[in-house]
C-alpha atoms as a PDB file:
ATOM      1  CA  UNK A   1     262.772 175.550  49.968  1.00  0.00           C
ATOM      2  CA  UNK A   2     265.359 178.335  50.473  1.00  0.00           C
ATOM      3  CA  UNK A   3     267.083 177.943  46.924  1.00  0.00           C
ATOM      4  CA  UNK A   4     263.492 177.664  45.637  1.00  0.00           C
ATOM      5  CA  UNK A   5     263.191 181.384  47.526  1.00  0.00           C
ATOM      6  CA  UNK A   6     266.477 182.520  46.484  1.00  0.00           C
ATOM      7  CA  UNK A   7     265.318 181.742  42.934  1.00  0.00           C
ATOM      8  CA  UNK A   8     262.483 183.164  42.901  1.00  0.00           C
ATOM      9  CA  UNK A   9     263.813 186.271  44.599  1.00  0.00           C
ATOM     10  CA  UNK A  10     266.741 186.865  41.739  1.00  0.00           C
ATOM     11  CA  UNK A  11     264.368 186.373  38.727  1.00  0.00           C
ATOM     12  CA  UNK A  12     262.314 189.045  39.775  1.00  0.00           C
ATOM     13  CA  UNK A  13     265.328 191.052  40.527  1.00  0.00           C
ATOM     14  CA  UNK A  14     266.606 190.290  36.750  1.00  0.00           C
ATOM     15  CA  UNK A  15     263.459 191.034  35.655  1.00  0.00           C
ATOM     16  CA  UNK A  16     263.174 194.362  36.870  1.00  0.00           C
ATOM     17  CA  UNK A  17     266.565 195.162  36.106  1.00  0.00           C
ATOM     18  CA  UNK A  18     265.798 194.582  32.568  1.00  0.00           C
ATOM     19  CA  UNK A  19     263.218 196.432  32.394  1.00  0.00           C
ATOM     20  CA  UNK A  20     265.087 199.602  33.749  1.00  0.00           C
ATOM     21  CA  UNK A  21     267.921 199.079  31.142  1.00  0.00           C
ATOM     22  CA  UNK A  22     265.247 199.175  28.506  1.00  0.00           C
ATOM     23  CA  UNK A  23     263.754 202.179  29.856  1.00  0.00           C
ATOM     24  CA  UNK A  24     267.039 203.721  29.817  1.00  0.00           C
ATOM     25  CA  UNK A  25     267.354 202.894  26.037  1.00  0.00           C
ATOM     26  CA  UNK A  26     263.967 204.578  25.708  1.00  0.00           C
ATOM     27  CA  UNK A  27     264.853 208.045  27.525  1.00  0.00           C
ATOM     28  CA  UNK A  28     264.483 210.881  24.603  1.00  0.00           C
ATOM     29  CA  UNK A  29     263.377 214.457  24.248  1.00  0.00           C
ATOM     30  CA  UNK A  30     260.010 213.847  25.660  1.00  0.00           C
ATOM     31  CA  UNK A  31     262.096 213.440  29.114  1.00  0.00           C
ATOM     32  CA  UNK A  32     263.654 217.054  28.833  1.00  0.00           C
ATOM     33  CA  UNK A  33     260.367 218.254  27.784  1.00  0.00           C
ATOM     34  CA  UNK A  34     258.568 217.222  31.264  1.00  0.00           C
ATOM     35  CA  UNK A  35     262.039 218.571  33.084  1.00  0.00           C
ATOM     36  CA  UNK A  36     261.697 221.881  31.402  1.00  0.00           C
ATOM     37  CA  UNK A  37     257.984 222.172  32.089  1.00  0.00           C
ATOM     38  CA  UNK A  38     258.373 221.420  35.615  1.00  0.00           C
ATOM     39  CA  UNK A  39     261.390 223.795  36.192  1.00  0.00           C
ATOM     40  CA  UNK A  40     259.323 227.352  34.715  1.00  0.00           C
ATOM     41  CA  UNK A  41     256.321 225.815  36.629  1.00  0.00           C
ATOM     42  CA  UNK A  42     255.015 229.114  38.711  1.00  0.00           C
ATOM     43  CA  UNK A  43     252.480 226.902  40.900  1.00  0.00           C
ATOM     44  CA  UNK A  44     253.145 223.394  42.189  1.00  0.00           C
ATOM     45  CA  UNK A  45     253.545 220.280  40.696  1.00  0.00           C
ATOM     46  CA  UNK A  46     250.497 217.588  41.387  1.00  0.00           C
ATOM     47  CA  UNK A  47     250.644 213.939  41.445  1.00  0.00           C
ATOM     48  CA  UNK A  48     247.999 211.783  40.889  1.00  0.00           C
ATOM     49  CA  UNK A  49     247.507 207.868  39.976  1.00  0.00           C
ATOM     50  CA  UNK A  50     244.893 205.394  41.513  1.00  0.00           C
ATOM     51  CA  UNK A  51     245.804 201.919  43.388  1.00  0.00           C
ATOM     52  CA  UNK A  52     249.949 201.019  42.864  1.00  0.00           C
ATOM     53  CA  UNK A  53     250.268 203.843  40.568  1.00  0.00           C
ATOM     54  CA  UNK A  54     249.191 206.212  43.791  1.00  0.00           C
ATOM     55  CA  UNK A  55     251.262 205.115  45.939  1.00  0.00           C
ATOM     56  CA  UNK A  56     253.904 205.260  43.627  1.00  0.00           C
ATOM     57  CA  UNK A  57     252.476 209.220  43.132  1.00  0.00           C
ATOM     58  CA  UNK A  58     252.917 209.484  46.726  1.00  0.00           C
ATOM     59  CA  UNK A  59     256.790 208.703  46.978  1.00  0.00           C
ATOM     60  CA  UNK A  60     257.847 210.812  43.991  1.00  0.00           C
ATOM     61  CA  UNK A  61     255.875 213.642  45.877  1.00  0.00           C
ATOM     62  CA  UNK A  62     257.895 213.117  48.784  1.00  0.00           C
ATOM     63  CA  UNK A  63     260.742 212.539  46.894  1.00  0.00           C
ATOM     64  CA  UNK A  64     260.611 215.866  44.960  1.00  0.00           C
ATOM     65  CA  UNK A  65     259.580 218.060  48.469  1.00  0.00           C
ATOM     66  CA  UNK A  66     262.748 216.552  49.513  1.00  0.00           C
ATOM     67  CA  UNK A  67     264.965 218.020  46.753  1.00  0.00           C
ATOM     68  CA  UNK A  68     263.203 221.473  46.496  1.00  0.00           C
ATOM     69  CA  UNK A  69     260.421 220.742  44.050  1.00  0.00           C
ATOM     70  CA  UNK A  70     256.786 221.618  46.237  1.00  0.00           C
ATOM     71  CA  UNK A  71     254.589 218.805  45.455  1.00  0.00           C
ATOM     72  CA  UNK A  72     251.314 217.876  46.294  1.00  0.00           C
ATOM     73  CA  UNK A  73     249.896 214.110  45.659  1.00  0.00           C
ATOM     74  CA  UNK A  74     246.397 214.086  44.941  1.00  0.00           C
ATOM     75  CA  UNK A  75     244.251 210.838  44.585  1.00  0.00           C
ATOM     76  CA  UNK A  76     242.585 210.700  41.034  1.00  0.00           C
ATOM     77  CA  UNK A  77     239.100 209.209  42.672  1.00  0.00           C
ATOM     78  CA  UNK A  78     238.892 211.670  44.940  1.00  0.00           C
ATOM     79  CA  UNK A  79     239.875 213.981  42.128  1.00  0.00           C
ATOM     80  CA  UNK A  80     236.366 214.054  40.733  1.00  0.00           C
ATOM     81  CA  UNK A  81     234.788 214.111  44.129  1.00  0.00           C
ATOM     82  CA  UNK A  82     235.535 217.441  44.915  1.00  0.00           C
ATOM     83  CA  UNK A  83     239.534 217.841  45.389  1.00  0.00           C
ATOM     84  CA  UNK A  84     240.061 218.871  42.287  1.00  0.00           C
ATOM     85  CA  UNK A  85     240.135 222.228  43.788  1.00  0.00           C
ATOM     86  CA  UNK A  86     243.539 222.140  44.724  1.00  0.00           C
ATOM     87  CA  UNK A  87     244.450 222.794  41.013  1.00  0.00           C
ATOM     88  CA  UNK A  88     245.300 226.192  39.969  1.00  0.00           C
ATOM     89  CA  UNK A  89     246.510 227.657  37.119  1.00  0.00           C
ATOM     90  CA  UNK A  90     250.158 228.007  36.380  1.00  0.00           C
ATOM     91  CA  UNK A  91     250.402 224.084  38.124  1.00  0.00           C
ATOM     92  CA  UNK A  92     252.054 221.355  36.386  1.00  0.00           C
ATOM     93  CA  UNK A  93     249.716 218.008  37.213  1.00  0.00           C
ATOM     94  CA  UNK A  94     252.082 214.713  36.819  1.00  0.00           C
ATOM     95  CA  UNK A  95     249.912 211.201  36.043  1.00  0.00           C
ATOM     96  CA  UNK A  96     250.639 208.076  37.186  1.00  0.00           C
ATOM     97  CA  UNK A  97     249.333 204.974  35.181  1.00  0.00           C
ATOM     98  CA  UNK A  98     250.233 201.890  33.444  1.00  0.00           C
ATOM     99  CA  UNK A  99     247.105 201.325  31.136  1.00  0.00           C
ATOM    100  CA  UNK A 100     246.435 204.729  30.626  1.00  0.00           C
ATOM    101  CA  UNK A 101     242.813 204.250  30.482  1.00  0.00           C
ATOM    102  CA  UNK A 102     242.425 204.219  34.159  1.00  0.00           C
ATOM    103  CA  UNK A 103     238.757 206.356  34.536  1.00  0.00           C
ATOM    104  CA  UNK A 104     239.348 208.428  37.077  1.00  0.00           C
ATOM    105  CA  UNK A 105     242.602 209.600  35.635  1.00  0.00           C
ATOM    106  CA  UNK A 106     240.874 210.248  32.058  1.00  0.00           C
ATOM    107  CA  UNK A 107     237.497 212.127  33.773  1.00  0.00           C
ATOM    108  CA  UNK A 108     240.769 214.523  35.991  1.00  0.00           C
ATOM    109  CA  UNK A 109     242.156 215.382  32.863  1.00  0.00           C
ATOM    110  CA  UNK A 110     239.036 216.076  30.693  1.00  0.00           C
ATOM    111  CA  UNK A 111     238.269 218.482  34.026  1.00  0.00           C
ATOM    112  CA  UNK A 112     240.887 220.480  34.364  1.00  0.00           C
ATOM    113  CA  UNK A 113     241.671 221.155  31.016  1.00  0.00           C
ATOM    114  CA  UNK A 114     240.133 224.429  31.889  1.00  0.00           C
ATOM    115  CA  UNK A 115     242.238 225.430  34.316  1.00  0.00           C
ATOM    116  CA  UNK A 116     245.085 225.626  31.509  1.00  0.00           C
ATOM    117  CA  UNK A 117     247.691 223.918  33.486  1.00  0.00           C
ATOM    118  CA  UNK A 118     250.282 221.795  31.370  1.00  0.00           C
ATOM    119  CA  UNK A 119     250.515 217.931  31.883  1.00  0.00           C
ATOM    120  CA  UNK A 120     252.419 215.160  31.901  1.00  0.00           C
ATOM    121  CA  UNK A 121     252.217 211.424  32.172  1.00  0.00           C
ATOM    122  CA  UNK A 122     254.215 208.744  32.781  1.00  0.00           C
ATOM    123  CA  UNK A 123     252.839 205.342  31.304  1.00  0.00           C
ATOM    124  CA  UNK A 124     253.250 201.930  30.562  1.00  0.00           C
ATOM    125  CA  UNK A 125     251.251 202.326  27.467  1.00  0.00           C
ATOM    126  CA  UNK A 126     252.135 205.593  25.323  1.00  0.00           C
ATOM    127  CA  UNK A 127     249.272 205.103  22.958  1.00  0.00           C
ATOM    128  CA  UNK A 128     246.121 205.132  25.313  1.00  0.00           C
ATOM    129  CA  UNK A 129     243.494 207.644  25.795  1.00  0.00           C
ATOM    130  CA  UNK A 130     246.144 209.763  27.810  1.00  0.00           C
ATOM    131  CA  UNK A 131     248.151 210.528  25.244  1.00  0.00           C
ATOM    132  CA  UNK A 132     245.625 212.577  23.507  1.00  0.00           C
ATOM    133  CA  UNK A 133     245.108 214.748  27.085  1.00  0.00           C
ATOM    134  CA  UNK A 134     248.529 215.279  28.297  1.00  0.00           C
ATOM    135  CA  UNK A 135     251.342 217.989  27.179  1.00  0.00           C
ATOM    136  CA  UNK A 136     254.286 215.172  27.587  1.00  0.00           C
ATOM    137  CA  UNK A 137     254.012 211.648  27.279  1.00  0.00           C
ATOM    138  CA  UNK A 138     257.021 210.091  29.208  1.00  0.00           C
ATOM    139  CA  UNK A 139     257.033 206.218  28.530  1.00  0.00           C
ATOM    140  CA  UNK A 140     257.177 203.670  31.534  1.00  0.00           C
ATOM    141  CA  UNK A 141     256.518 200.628  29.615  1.00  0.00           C
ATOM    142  CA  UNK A 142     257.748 197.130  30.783  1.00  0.00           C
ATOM    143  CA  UNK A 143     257.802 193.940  28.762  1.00  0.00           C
ATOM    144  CA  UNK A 144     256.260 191.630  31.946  1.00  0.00           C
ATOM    145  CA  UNK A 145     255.317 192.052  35.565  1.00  0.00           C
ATOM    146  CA  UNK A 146     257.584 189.829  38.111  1.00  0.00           C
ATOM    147  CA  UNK A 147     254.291 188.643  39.522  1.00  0.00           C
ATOM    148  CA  UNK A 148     254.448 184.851  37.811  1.00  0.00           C
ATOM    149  CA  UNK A 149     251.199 185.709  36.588  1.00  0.00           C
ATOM    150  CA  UNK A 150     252.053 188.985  34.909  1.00  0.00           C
ATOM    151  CA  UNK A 151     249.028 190.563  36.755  1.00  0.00           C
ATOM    152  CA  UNK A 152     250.595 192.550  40.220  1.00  0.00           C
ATOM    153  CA  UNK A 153     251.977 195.703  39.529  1.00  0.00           C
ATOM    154  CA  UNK A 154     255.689 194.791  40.157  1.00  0.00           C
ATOM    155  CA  UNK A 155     257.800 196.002  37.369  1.00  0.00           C
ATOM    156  CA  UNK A 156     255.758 198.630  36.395  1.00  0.00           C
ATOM    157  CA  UNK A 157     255.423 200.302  39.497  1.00  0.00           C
ATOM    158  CA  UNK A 158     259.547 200.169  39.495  1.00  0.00           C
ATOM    159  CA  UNK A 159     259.902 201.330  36.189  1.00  0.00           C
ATOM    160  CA  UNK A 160     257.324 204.650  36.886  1.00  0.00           C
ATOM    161  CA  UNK A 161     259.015 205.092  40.391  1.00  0.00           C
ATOM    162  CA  UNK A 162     262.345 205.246  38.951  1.00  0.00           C
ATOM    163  CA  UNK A 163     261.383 208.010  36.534  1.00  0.00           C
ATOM    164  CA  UNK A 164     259.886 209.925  39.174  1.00  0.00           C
ATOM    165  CA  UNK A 165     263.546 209.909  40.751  1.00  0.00           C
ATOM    166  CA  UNK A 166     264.692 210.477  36.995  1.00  0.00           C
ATOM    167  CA  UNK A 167     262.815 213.648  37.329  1.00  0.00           C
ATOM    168  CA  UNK A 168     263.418 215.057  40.361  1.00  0.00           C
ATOM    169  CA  UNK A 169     266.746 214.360  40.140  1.00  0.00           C
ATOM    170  CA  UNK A 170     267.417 216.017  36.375  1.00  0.00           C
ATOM    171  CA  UNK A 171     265.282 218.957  38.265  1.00  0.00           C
ATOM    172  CA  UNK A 172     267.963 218.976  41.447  1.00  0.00           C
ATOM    173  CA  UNK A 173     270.675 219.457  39.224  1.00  0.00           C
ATOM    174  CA  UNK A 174     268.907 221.995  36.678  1.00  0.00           C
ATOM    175  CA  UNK A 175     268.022 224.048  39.675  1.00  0.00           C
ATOM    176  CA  UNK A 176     271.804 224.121  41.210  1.00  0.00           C
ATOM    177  CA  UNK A 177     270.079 222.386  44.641  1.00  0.00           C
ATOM    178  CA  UNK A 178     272.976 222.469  47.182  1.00  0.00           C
ATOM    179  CA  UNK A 179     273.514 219.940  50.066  1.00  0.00           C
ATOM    180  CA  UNK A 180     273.009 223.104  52.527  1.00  0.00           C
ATOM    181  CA  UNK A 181     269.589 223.735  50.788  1.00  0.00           C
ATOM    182  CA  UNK A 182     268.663 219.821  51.389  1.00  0.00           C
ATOM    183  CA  UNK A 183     269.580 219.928  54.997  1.00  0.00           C
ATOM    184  CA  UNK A 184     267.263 223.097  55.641  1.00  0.00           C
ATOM    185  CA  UNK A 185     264.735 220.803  54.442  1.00  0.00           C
ATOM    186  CA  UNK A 186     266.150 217.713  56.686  1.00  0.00           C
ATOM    187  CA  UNK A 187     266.808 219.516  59.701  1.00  0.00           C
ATOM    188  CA  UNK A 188     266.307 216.414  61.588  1.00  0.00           C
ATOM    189  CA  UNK A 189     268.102 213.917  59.530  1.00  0.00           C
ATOM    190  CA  UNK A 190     271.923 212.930  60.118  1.00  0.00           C
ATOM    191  CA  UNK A 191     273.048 215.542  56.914  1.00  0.00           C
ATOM    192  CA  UNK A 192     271.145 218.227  58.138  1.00  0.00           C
ATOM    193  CA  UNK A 193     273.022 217.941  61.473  1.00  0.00           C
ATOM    194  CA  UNK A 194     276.026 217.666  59.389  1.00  0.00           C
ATOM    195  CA  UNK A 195     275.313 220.645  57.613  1.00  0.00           C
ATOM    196  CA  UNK A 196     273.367 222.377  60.080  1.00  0.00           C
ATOM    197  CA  UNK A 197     274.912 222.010  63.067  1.00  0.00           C
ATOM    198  CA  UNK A 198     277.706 224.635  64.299  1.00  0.00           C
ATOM    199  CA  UNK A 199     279.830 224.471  67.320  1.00  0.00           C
ATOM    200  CA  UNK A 200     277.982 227.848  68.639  1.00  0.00           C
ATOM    201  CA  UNK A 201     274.851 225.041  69.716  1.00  0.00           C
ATOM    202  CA  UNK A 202     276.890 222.667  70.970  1.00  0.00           C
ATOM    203  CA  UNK A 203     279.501 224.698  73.505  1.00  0.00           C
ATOM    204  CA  UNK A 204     279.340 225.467  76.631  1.00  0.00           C
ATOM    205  CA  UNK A 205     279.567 229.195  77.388  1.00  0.00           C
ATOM    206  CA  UNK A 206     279.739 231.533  80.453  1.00  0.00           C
ATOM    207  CA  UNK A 207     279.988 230.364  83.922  1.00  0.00           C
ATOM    208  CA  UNK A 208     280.087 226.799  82.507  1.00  0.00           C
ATOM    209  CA  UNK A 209     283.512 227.061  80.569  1.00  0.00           C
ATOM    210  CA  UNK A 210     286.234 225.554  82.980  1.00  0.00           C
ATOM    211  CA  UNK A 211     288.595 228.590  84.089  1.00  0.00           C
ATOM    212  CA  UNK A 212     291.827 229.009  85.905  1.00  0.00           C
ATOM    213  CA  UNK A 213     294.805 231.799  86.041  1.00  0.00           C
ATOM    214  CA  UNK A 214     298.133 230.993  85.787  1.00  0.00           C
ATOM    215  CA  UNK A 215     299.245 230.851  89.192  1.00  0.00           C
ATOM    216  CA  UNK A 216     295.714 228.838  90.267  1.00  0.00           C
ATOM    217  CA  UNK A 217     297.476 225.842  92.541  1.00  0.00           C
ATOM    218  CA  UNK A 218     297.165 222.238  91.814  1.00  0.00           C
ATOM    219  CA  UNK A 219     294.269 221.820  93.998  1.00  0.00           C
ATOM    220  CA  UNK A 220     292.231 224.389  92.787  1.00  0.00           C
ATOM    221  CA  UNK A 221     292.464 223.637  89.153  1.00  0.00           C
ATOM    222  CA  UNK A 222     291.890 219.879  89.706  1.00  0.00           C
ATOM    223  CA  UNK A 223     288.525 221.117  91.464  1.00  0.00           C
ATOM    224  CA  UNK A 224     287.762 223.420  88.716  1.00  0.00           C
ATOM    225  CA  UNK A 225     288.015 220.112  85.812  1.00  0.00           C
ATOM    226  CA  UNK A 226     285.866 218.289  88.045  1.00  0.00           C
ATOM    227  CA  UNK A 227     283.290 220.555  88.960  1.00  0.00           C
ATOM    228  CA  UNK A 228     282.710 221.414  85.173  1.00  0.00           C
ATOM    229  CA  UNK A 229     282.785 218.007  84.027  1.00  0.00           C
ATOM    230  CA  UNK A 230     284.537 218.446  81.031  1.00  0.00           C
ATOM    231  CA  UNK A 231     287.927 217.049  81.276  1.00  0.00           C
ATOM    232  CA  UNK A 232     289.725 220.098  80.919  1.00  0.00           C
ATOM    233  CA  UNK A 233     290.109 223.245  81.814  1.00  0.00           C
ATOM    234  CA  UNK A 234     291.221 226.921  80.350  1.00  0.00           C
ATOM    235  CA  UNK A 235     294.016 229.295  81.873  1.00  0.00           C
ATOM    236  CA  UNK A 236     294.048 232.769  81.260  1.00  0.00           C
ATOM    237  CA  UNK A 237     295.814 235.813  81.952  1.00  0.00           C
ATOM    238  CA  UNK A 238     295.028 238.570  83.817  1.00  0.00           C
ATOM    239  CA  UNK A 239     293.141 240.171  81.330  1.00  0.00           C
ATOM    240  CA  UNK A 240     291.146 236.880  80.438  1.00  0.00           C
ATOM    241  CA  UNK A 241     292.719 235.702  77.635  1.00  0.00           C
ATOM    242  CA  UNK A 242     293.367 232.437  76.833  1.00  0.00           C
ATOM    243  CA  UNK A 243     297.322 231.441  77.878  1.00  0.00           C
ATOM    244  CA  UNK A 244     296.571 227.460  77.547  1.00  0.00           C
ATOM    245  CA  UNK A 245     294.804 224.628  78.256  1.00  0.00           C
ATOM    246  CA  UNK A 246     294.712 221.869  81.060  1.00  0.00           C
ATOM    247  CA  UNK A 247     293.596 218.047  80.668  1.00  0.00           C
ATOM    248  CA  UNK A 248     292.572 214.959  82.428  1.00  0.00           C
ATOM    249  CA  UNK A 249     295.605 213.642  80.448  1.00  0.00           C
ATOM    250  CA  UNK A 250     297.907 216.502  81.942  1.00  0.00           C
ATOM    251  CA  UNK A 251     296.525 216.001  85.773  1.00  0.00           C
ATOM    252  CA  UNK A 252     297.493 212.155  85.213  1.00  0.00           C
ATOM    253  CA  UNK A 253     301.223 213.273  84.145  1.00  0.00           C
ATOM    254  CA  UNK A 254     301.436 215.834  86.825  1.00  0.00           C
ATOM    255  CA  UNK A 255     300.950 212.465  89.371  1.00  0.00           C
ATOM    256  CA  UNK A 256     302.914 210.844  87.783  1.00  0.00           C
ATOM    257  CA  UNK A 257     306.074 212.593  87.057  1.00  0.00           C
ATOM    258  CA  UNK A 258     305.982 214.342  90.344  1.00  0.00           C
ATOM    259  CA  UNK A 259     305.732 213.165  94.358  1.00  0.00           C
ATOM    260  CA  UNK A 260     304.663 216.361  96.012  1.00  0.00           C
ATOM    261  CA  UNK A 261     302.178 218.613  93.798  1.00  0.00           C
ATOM    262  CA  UNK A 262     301.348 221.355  96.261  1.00  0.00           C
ATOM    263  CA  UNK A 263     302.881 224.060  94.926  1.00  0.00           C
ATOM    264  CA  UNK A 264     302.857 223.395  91.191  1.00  0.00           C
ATOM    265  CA  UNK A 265     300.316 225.943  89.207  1.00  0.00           C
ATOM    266  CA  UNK A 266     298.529 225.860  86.549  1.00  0.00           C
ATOM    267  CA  UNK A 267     301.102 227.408  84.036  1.00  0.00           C
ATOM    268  CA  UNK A 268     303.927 224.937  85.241  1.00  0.00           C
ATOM    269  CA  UNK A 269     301.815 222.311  83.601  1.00  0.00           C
ATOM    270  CA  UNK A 270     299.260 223.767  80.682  1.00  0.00           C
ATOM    271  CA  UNK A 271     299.551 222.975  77.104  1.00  0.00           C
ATOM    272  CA  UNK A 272     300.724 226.683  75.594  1.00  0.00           C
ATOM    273  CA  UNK A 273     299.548 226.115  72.231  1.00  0.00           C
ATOM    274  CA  UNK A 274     295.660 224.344  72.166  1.00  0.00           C
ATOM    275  CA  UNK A 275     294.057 224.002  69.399  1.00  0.00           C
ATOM    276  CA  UNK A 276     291.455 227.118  69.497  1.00  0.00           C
ATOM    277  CA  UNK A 277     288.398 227.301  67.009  1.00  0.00           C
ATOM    278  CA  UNK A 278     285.969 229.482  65.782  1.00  0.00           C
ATOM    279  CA  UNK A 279     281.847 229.078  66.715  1.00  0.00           C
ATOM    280  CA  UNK A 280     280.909 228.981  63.731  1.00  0.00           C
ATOM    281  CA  UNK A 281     283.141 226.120  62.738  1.00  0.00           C
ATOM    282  CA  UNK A 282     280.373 223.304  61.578  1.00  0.00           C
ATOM    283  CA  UNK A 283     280.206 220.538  64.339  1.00  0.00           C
ATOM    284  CA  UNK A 284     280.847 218.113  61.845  1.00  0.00           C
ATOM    285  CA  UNK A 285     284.565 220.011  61.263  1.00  0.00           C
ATOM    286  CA  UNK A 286     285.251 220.441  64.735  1.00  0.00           C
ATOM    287  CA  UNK A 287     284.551 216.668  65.487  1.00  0.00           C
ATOM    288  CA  UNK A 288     287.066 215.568  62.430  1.00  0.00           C
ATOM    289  CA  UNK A 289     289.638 217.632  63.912  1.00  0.00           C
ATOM    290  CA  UNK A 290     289.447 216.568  67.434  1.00  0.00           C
ATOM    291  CA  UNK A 291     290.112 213.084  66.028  1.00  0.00           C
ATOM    292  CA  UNK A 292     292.620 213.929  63.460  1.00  0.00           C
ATOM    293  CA  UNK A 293     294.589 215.506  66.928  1.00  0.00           C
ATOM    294  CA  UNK A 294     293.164 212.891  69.152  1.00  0.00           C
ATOM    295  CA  UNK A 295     291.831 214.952  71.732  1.00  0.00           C
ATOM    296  CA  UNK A 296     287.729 215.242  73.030  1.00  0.00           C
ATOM    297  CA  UNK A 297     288.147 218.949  73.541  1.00  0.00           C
ATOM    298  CA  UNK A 298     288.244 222.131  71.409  1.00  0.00           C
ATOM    299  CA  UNK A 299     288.210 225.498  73.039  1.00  0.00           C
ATOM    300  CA  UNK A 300     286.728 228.457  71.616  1.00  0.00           C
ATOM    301  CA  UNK A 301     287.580 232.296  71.370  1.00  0.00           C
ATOM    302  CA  UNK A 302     286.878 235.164  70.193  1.00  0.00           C
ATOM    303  CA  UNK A 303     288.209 237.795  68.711  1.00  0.00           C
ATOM    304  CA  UNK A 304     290.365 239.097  71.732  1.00  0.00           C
ATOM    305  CA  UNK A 305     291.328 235.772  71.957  1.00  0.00           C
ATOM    306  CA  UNK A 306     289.212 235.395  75.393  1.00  0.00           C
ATOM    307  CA  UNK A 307     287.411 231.928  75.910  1.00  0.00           C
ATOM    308  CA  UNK A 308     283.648 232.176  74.838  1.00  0.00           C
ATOM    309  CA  UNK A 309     283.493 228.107  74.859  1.00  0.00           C
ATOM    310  CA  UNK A 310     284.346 224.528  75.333  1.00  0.00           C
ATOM    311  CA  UNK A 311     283.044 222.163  73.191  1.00  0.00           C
ATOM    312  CA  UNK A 312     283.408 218.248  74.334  1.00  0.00           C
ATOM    313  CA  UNK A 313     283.102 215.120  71.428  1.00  0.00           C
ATOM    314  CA  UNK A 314     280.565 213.285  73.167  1.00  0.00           C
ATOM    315  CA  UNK A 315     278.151 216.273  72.805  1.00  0.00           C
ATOM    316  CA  UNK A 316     278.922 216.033  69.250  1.00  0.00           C
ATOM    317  CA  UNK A 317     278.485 212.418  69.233  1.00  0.00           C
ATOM    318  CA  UNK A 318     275.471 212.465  71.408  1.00  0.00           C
ATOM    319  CA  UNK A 319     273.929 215.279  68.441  1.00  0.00           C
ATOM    320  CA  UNK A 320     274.226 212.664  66.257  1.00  0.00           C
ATOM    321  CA  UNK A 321     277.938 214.079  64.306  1.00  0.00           C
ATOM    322  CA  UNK A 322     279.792 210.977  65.425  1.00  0.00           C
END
């Protein structure tokens, strides 16, 4: 029974595959034409489609909000029930459909044609009643469903959802859509932190940053790590700049390579030459240098070189960098 699933499971896979090659081979100016239309649109761009082919409607909506395109999906029943008053003019309306004949869809279209807006459909049958009511006719035509009875939407609903990505994807690239611009609109999502995220949210600042003088005993700086609880700890001069840094690594050393620790300070022991960073240094950066250097923590500065900020990995890690 499992190679009878495993069976099963690749032929529809093959199937579908297919049928996306062929729709590859079919890609031609009609394509361009719906990319074109959609990129001078002045309004938004409406999907609609009824049963599978809504759903399918709904995704490439989502799918081209996501990439800078504002979309709206609209249901083509409810269409003719009183939301067709979403449409305006200067919108670009986008059909769903894989007869073409679907009622709803047809009574839309006959509506709004006098609201002027341009249209364009993407169906498994080019030469329905569609044709004759849209601007662009982009063909999403498959040779069988991978429902064993050829009746569940299966490979047709691939075939249109794939051009939907065709589409928003040609209309990324025509538009010049950075990464930055996706992760304003995925502020929440692991490239928007990457993107997003700078060191200046991360640090700590003020009377948090760990802070010592030069001549601050043993003692007193070991107090100062632990108190702040971040496994280090600055030393400055008199006039606040930053002179080095102190570890948990360094305290461990200082034990180790000495029997009485009373009178060492905290310049007898600091690492002269940290590695210092700017706040506006992307988290994602700062967390690929502390592991290129093998350390868990980056001090900041400004311009007078005075500390304005430590900035620990697992904070980076824990806002989802790492």
């Amino acid at each position: 029974m499992k190679n009878k699933a495993i069976s099963d499971a690749k032929r529809v896979i093959q199937i579908e595959r297919k049928a996306l090659s062929s729709l590859e081979r079919r890609l031609n100016g009609s394509f361009s034409d719906a990319v074109d239309i959609i990129y001078k649109c002045k309004g938004r761009i409406i999907v609609t489609g009824i049963g599978k082919s809504g759903i399918i409607a709904q995704k490439i909506v989502a799918t081209l909000n996501s990439t800078g395109t504002p979309s709206i999906f609209l249901h083509s029943a409810d269409s003719v029930h009183g939301d067709m008053g979403i449409i305006r003019r200067g919108d670009v309306v986008i059909c769903i459909s894989k007869s073409g004949d679907t009622y709803e869809l047809i009574q839309l279209l006959i509506a709004i044609n006098q609201f002027g807006v341009k249209v364009i459909s993407i169906v498994g049958d080019v030469d329905s009643k569609l044709k004759e009511l849209s601007d662009v006719i982009i063909d999403a035509s498959v040779e069988q469903e991978a429902c064993p009875y050829n009746l569940a939407p299966t490979t047709s609903t691939t075939a249109a959802l794939v051009m939907g990505d065709a589409l928003a994807i040609a209309l990324l690239k025509k538009k010049e859509f950075t990464k930055e611009e996706f992760a304003m609109l995925h502020p929440g999502g692991i490239l928007g932190k990457k993107l997003l995220l700078r060191v200046s949210d991360l640090m700590v600042s003020n009377k948090s940053i760990p802070k010592v003088n030069e001549k601050t005993l043993f003692k007193d700086l070991v107090f100062e790590i632990s108190s702040k609880r971040l496994g280090c700890t600055c030393v400055v001069d008199k006039t606040g700049k930053l002179k080095g840094i102190i570890t948990d690594g360094d305290i461990r050393r200082t034990l180790q390579n000495y029997e009485n620790v009373a009178d060492i300070k905290a310049k007898d022991i600091m690492n002269s030459s940290p590695k210092i960073i700017n706040e506006n240094m992307l988290g994602e950066t700062a967390l690929e240098l502390m592991e290129k250097y093998s350390i868990t923590q980056l001090v900041i500065t400004d311009k007078k070189k005075i500390p304005s900020g430590v900035v620990h990995m697992h904070d980076l890690v824990k806002a989802g960098l790492g």
